[in-house]
C-alpha atoms as a PDB file:
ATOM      1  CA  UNK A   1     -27.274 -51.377   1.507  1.00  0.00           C
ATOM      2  CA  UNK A   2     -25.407 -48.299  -0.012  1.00  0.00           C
ATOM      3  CA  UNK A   3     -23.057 -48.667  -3.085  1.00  0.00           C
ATOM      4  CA  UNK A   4     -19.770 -49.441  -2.572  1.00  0.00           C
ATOM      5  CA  UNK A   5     -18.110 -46.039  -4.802  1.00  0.00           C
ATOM      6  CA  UNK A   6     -14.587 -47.354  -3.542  1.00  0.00           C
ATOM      7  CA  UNK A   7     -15.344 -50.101  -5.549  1.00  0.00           C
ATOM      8  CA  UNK A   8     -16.879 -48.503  -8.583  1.00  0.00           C
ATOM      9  CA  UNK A   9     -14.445 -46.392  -8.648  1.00  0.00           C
ATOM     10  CA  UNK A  10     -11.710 -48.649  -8.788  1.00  0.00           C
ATOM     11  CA  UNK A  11     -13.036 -50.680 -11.207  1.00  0.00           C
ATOM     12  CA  UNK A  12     -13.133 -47.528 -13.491  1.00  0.00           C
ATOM     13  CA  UNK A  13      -9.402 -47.190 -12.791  1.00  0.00           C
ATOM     14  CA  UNK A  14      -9.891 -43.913 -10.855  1.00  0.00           C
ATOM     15  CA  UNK A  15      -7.988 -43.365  -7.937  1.00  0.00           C
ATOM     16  CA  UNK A  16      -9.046 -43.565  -4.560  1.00  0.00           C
ATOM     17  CA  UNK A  17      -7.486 -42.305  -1.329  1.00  0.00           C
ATOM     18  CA  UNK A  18      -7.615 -43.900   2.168  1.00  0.00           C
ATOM     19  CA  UNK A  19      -6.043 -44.253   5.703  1.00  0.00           C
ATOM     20  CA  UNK A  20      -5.124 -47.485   8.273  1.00  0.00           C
ATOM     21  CA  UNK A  21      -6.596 -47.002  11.690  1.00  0.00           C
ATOM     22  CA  UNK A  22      -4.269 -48.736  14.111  1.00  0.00           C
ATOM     23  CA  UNK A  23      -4.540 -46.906  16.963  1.00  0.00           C
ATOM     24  CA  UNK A  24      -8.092 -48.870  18.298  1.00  0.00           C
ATOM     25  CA  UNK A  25      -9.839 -45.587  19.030  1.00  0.00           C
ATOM     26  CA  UNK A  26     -13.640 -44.639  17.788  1.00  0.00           C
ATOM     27  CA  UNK A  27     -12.694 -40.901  18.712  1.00  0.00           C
ATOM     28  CA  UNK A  28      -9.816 -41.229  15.714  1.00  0.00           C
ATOM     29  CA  UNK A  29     -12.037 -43.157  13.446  1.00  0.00           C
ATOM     30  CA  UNK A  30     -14.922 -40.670  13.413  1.00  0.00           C
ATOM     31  CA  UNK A  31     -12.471 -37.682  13.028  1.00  0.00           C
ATOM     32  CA  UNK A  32     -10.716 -39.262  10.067  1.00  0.00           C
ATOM     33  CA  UNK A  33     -14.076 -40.393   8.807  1.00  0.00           C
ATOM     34  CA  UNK A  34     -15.212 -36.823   8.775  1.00  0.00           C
ATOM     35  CA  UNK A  35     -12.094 -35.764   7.497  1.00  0.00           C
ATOM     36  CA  UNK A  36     -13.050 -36.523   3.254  1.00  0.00           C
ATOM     37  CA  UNK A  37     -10.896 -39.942   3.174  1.00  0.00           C
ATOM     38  CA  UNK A  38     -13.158 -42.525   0.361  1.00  0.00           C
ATOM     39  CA  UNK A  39     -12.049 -45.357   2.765  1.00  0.00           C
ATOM     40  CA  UNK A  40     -10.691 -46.171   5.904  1.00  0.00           C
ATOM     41  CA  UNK A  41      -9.252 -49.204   7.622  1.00  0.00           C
ATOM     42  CA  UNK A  42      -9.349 -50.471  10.893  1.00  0.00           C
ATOM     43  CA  UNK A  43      -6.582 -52.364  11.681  1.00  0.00           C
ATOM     44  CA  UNK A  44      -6.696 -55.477  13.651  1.00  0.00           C
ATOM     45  CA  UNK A  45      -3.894 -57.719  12.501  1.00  0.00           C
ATOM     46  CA  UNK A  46      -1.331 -55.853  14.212  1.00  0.00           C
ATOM     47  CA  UNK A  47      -3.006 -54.893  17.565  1.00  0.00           C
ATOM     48  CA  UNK A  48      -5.334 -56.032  20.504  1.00  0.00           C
ATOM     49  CA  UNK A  49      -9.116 -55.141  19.077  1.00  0.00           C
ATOM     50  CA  UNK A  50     -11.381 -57.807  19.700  1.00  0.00           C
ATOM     51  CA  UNK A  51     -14.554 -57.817  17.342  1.00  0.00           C
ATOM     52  CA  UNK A  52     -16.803 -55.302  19.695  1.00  0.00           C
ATOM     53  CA  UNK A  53     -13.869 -52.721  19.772  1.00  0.00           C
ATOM     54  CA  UNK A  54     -14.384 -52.744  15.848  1.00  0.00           C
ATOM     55  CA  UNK A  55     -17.872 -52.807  16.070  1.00  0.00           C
ATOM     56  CA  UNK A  56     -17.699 -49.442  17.657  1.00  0.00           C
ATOM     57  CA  UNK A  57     -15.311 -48.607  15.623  1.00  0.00           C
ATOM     58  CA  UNK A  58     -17.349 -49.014  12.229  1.00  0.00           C
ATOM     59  CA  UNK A  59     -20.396 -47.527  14.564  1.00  0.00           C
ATOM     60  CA  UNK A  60     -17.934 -44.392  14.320  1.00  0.00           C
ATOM     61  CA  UNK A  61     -17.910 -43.993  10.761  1.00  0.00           C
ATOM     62  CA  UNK A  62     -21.410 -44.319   9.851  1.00  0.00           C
ATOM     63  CA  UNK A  63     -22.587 -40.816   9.602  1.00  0.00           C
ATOM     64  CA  UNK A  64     -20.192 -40.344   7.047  1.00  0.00           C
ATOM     65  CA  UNK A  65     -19.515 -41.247   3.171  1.00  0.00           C
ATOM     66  CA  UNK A  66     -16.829 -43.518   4.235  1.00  0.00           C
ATOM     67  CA  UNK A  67     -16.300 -46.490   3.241  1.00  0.00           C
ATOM     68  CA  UNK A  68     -15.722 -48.921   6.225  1.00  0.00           C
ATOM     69  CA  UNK A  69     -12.984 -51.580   6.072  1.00  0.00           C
ATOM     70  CA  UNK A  70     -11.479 -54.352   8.235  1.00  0.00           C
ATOM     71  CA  UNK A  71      -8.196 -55.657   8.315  1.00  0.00           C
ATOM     72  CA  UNK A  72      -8.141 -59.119   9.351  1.00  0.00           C
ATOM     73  CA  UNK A  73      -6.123 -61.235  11.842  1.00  0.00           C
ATOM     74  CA  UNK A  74      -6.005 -64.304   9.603  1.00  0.00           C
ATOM     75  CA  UNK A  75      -8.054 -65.111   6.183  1.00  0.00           C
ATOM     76  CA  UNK A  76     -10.385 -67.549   8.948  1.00  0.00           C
ATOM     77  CA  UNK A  77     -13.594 -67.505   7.169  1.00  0.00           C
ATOM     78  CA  UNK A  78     -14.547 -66.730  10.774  1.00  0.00           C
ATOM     79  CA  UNK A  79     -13.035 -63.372  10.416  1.00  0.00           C
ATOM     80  CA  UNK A  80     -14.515 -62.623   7.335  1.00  0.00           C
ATOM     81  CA  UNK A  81     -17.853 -63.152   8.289  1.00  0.00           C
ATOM     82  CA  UNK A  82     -17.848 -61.238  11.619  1.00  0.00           C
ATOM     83  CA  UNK A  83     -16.418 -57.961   9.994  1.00  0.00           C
ATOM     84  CA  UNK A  84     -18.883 -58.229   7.483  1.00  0.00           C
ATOM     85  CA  UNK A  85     -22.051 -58.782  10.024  1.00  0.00           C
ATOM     86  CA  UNK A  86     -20.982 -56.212  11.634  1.00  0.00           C
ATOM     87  CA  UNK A  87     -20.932 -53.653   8.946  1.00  0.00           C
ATOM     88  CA  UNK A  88     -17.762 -53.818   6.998  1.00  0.00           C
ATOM     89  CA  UNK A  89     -18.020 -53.002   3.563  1.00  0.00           C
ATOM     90  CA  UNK A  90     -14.779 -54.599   2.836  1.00  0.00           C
ATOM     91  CA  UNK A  91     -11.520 -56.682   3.984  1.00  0.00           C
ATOM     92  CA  UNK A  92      -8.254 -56.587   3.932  1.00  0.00           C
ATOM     93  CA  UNK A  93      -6.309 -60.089   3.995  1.00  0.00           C
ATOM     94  CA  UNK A  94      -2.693 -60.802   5.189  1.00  0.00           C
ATOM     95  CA  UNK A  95      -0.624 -63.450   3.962  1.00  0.00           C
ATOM     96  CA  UNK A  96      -2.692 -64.854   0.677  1.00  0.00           C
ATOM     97  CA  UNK A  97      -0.159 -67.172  -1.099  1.00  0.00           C
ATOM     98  CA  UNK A  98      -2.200 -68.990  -3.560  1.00  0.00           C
ATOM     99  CA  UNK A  99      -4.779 -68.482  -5.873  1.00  0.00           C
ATOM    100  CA  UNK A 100      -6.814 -71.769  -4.324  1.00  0.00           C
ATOM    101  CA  UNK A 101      -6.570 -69.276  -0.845  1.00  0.00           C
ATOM    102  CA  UNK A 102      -7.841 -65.882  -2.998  1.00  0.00           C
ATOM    103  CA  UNK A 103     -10.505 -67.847  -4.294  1.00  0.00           C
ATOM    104  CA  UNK A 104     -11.677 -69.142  -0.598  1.00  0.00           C
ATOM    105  CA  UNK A 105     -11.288 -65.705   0.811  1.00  0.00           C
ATOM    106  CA  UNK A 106     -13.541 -64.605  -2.140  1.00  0.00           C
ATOM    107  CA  UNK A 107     -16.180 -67.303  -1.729  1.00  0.00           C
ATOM    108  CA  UNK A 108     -16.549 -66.545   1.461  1.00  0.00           C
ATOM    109  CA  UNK A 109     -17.440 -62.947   1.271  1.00  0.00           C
ATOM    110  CA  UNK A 110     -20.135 -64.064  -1.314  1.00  0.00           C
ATOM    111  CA  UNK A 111     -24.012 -65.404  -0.124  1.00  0.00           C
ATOM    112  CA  UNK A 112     -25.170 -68.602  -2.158  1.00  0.00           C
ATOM    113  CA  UNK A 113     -24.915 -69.650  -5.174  1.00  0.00           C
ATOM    114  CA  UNK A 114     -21.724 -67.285  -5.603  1.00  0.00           C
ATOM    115  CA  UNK A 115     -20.281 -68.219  -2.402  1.00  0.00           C
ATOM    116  CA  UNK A 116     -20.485 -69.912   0.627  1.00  0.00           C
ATOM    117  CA  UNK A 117     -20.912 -66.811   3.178  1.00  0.00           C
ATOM    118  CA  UNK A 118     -23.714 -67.806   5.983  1.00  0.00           C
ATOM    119  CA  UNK A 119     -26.862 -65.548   6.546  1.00  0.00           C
ATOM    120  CA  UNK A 120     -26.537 -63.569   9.622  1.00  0.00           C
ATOM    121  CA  UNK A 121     -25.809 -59.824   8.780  1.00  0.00           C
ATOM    122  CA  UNK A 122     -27.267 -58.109  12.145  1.00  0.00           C
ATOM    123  CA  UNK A 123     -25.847 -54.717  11.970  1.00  0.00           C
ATOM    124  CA  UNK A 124     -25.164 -54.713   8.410  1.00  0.00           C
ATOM    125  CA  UNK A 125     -28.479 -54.961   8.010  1.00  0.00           C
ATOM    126  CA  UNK A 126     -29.643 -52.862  10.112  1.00  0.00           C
ATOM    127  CA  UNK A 127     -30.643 -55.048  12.557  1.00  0.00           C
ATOM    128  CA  UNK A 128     -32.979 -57.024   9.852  1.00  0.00           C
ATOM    129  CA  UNK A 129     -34.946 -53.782   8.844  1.00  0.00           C
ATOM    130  CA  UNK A 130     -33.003 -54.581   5.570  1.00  0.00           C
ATOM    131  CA  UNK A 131     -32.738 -58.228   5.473  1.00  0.00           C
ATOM    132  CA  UNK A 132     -33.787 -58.663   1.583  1.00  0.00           C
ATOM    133  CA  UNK A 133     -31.825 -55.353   0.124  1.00  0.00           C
ATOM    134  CA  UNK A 134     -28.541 -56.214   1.938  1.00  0.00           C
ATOM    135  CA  UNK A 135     -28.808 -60.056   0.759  1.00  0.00           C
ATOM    136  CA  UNK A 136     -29.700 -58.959  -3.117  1.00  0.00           C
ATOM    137  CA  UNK A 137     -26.752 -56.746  -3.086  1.00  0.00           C
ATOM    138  CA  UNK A 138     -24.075 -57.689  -0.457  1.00  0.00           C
ATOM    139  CA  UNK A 139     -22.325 -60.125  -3.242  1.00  0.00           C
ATOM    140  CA  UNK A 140     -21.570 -56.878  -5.683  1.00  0.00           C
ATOM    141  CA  UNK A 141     -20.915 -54.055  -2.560  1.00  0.00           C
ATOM    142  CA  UNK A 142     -17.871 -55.933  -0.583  1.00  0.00           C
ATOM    143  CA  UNK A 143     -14.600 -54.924  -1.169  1.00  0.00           C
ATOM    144  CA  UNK A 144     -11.603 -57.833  -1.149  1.00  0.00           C
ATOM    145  CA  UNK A 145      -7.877 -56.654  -0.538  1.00  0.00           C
ATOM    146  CA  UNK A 146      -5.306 -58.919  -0.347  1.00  0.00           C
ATOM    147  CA  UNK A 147      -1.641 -57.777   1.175  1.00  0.00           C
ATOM    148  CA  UNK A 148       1.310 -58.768  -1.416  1.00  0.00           C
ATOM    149  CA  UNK A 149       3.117 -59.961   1.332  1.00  0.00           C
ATOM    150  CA  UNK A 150       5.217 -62.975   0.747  1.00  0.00           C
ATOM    151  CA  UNK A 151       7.945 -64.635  -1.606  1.00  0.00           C
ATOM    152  CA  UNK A 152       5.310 -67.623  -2.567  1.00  0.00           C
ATOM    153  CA  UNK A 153       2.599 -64.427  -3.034  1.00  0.00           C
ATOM    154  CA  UNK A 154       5.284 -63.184  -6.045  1.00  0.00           C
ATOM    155  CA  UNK A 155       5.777 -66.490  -7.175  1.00  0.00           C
ATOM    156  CA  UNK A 156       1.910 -67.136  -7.588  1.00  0.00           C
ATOM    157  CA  UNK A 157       0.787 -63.731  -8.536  1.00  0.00           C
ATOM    158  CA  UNK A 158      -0.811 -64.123 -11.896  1.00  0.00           C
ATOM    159  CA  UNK A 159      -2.816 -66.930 -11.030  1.00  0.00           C
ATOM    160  CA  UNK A 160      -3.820 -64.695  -7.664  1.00  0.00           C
ATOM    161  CA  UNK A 161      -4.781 -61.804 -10.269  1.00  0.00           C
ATOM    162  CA  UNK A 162      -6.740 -63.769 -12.287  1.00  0.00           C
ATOM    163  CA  UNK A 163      -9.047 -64.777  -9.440  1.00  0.00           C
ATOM    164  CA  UNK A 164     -12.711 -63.313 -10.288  1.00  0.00           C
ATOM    165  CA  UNK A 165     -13.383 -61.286  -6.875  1.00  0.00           C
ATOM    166  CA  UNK A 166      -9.913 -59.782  -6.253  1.00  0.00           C
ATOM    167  CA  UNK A 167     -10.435 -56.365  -6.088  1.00  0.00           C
ATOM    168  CA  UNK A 168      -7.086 -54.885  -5.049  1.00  0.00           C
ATOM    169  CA  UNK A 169      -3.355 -56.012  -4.441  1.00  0.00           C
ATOM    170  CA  UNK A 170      -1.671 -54.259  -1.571  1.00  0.00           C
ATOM    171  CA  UNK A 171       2.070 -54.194  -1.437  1.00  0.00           C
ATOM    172  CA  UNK A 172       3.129 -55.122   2.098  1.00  0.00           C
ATOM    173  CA  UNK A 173       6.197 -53.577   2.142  1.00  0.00           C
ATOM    174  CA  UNK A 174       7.987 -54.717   5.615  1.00  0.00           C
ATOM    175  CA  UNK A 175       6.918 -58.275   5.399  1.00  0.00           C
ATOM    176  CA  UNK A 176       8.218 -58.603   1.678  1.00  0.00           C
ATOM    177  CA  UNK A 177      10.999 -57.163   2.392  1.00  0.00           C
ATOM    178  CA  UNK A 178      11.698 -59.525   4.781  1.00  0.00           C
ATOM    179  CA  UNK A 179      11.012 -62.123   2.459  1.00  0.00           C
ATOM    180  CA  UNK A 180      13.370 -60.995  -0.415  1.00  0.00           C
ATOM    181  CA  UNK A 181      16.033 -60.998   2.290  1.00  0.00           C
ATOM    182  CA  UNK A 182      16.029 -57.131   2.807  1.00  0.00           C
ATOM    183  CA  UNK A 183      15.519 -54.794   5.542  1.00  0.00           C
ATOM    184  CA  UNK A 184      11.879 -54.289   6.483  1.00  0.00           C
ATOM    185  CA  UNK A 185      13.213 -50.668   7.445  1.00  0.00           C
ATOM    186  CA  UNK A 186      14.299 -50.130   4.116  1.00  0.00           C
ATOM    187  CA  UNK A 187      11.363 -49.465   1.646  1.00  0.00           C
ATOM    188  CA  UNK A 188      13.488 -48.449  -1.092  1.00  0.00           C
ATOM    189  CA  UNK A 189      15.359 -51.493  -1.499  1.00  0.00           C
ATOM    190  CA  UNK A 190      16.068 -52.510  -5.425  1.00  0.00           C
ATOM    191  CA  UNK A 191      14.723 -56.187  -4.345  1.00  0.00           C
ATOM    192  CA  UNK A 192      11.364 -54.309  -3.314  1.00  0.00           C
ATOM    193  CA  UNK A 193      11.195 -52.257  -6.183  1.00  0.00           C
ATOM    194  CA  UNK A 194      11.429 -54.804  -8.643  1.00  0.00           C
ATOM    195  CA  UNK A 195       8.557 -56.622  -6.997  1.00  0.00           C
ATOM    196  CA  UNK A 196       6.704 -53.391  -6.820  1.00  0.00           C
ATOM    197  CA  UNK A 197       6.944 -53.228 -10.739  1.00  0.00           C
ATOM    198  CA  UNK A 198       5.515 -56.452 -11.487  1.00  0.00           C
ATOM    199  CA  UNK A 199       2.844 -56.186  -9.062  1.00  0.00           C
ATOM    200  CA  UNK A 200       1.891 -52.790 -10.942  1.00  0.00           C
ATOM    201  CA  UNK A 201       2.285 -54.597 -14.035  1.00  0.00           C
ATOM    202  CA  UNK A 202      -0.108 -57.653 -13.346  1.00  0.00           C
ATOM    203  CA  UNK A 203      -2.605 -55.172 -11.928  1.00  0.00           C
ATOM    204  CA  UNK A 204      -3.059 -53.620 -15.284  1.00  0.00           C
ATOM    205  CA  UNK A 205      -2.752 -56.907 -17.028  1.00  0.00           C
ATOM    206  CA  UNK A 206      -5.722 -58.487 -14.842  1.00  0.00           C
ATOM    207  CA  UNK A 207      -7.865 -55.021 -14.506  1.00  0.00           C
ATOM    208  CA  UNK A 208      -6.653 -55.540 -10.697  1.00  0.00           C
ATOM    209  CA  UNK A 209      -6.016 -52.357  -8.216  1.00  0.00           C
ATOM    210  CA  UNK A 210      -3.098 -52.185  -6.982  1.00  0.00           C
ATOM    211  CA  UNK A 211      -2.651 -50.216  -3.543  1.00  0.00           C
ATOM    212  CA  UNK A 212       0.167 -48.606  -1.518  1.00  0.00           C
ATOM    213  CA  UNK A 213       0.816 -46.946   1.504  1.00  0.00           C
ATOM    214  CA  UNK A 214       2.492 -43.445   1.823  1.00  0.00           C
ATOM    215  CA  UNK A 215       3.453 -40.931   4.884  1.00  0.00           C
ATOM    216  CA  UNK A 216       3.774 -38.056   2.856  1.00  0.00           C
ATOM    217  CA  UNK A 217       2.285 -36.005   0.268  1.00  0.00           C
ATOM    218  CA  UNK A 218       5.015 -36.266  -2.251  1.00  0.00           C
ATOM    219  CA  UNK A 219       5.081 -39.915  -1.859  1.00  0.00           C
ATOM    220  CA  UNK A 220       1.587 -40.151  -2.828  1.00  0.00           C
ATOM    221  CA  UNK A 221       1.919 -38.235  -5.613  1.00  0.00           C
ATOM    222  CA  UNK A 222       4.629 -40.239  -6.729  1.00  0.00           C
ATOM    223  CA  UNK A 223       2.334 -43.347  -6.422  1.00  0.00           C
ATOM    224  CA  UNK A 224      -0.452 -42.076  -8.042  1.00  0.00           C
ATOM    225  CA  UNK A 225       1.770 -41.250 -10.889  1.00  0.00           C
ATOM    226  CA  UNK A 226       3.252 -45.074 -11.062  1.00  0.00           C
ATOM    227  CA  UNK A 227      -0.655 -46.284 -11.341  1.00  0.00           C
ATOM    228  CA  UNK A 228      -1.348 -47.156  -7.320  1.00  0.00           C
ATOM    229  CA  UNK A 229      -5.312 -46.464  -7.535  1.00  0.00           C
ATOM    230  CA  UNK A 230      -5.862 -47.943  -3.651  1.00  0.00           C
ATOM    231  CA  UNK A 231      -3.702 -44.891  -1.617  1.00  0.00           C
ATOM    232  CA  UNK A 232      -3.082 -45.688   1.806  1.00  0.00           C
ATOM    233  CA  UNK A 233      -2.010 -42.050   3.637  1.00  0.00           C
ATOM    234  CA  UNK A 234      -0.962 -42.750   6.998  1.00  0.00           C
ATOM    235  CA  UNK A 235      -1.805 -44.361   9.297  1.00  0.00           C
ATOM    236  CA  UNK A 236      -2.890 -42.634  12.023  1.00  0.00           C
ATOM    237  CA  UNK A 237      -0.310 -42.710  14.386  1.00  0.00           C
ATOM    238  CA  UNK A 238       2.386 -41.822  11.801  1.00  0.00           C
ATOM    239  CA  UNK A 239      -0.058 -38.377  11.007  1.00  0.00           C
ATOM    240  CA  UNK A 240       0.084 -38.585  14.520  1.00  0.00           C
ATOM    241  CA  UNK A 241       3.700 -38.599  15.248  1.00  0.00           C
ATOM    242  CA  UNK A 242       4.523 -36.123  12.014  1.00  0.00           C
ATOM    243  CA  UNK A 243       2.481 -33.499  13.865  1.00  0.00           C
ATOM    244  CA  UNK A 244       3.704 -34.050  16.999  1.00  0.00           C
ATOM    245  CA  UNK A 245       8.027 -34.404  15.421  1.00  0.00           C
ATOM    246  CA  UNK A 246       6.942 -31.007  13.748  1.00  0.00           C
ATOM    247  CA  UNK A 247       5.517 -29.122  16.686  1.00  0.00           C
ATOM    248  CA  UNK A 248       8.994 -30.217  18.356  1.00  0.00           C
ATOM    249  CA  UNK A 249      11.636 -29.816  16.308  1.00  0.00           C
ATOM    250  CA  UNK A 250      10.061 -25.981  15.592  1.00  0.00           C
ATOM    251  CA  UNK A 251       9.649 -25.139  19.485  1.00  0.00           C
ATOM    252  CA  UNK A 252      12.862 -23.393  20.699  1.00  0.00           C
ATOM    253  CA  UNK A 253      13.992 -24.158  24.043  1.00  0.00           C
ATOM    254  CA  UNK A 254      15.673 -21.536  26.113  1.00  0.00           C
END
């Protein structure tokens, strides 16, 4: 099993600089893959791939440096374990409220004695060939991400933090929104900001990553600046779409 740099990386406080994949398509993952991103995600939350869609997906990425990730429908330890066995080097998780929910998510990326993840890692192990490597190692390579999401989320935060395992908080910015009573078309709200602040603030306090997403450059400049270290540029269809506005709006029709 390779090292996980995203998670060195973060760990050393360095920044790292990724994309969401939500458009289903191994074409789009192996072109962003190639294109010098440290992670990607593949989105599944938000959008019809079953679990052989993101196996091709992650089959996509792996002639690159990448590091493969899998956004989650639910924190089902059935999830977990299927993006995992089938190569993910990471997960993202929606709608953690408690730390007693971090902590299951956690032990259930983790093999025996640290966890309580079963033995069955086909293609992340290569189809056995590396059976004893991917065991030994697995528990320090797997990346957890947990999406800041929800008012009880806020209100449990530290003790989330604190959790030994929790690699990054991601700030979910429509569905907090919603839940401080704001627009989830508004991600400048003061309500949102606040939050953002303390999330930033407990990530330093617990040696936690905090991520963000941005659709432009400036923004994730701006981020960077603030002390987001998990960078989210994208996803694809909003690259998509800001190529295609541009090409538009700059074509002159007679």
């Amino acid at each position: 099993m390779r090292n996980n740099q995203v998670r060195e990386r973060l760990r050393d406080g360095r920044p790292t600089l990724g994309s969401f994949i939500g458009l289903g398509s191994p074409n789009v993952a192996e072109l962003m893959a190639h294109a010098g991103f440290d992670w990607l995600v593949i989105e599944t939350e938000h959008n019809a791939l079953d679990t052989a869609e993101t196996q091709h997906m992650l089959m996509a990425m792996s002639g690159t440096d990448v590091v493969p990730i899998v956004r989650l429908p639910s924190m089902s330890p059935v999830y977990i374990q299927r993006a995992l066995d089938i190569g993910a080097m990471g997960i993202v998780v929606p709608l953690v409220r408690t730390a007693a929910e971090a902590r299951a998510v956690v032990s259930a990326t983790r093999y025996p004695p640290l966890g309580t993840r079963s033995f069955g890692a086909l293609r992340a192990s290569h189809y056995t060939y590396d059976n004893e490597d991917y065991f030994a190692r697995a528990n320090d390579q797997i990346l957890t991400v947990f999406i800041i999401e929800t008012r009880e989320a806020l209100d449990n935060l530290d003790e989330i933090a604190a959790v030994e395992g929790v690699d990054i908080l991601f700030i979910g910015p429509a569905d907090l929104s919603i839940a401080l009573g704001e627009s989830p078309l508004n991600p400048a709200s003061d309500s949102l900001e606040v939050a953002t602040r303390r999330i930033l603030e407990l990530g330093r306090r617990h040696g936690v990553a905090v991520g963000g997403g941005a659709s432009t450059p400036d923004t994730l400049r701006a981020m960077q600046a603030r002390g987001f270290t998990w960078l989210a540029y994208g996803p694809d269809y909003f690259l998509l779409r800001a190529a295609i506005d541009a090409g538009i709006q700059a074509f002159s029709r007679p």
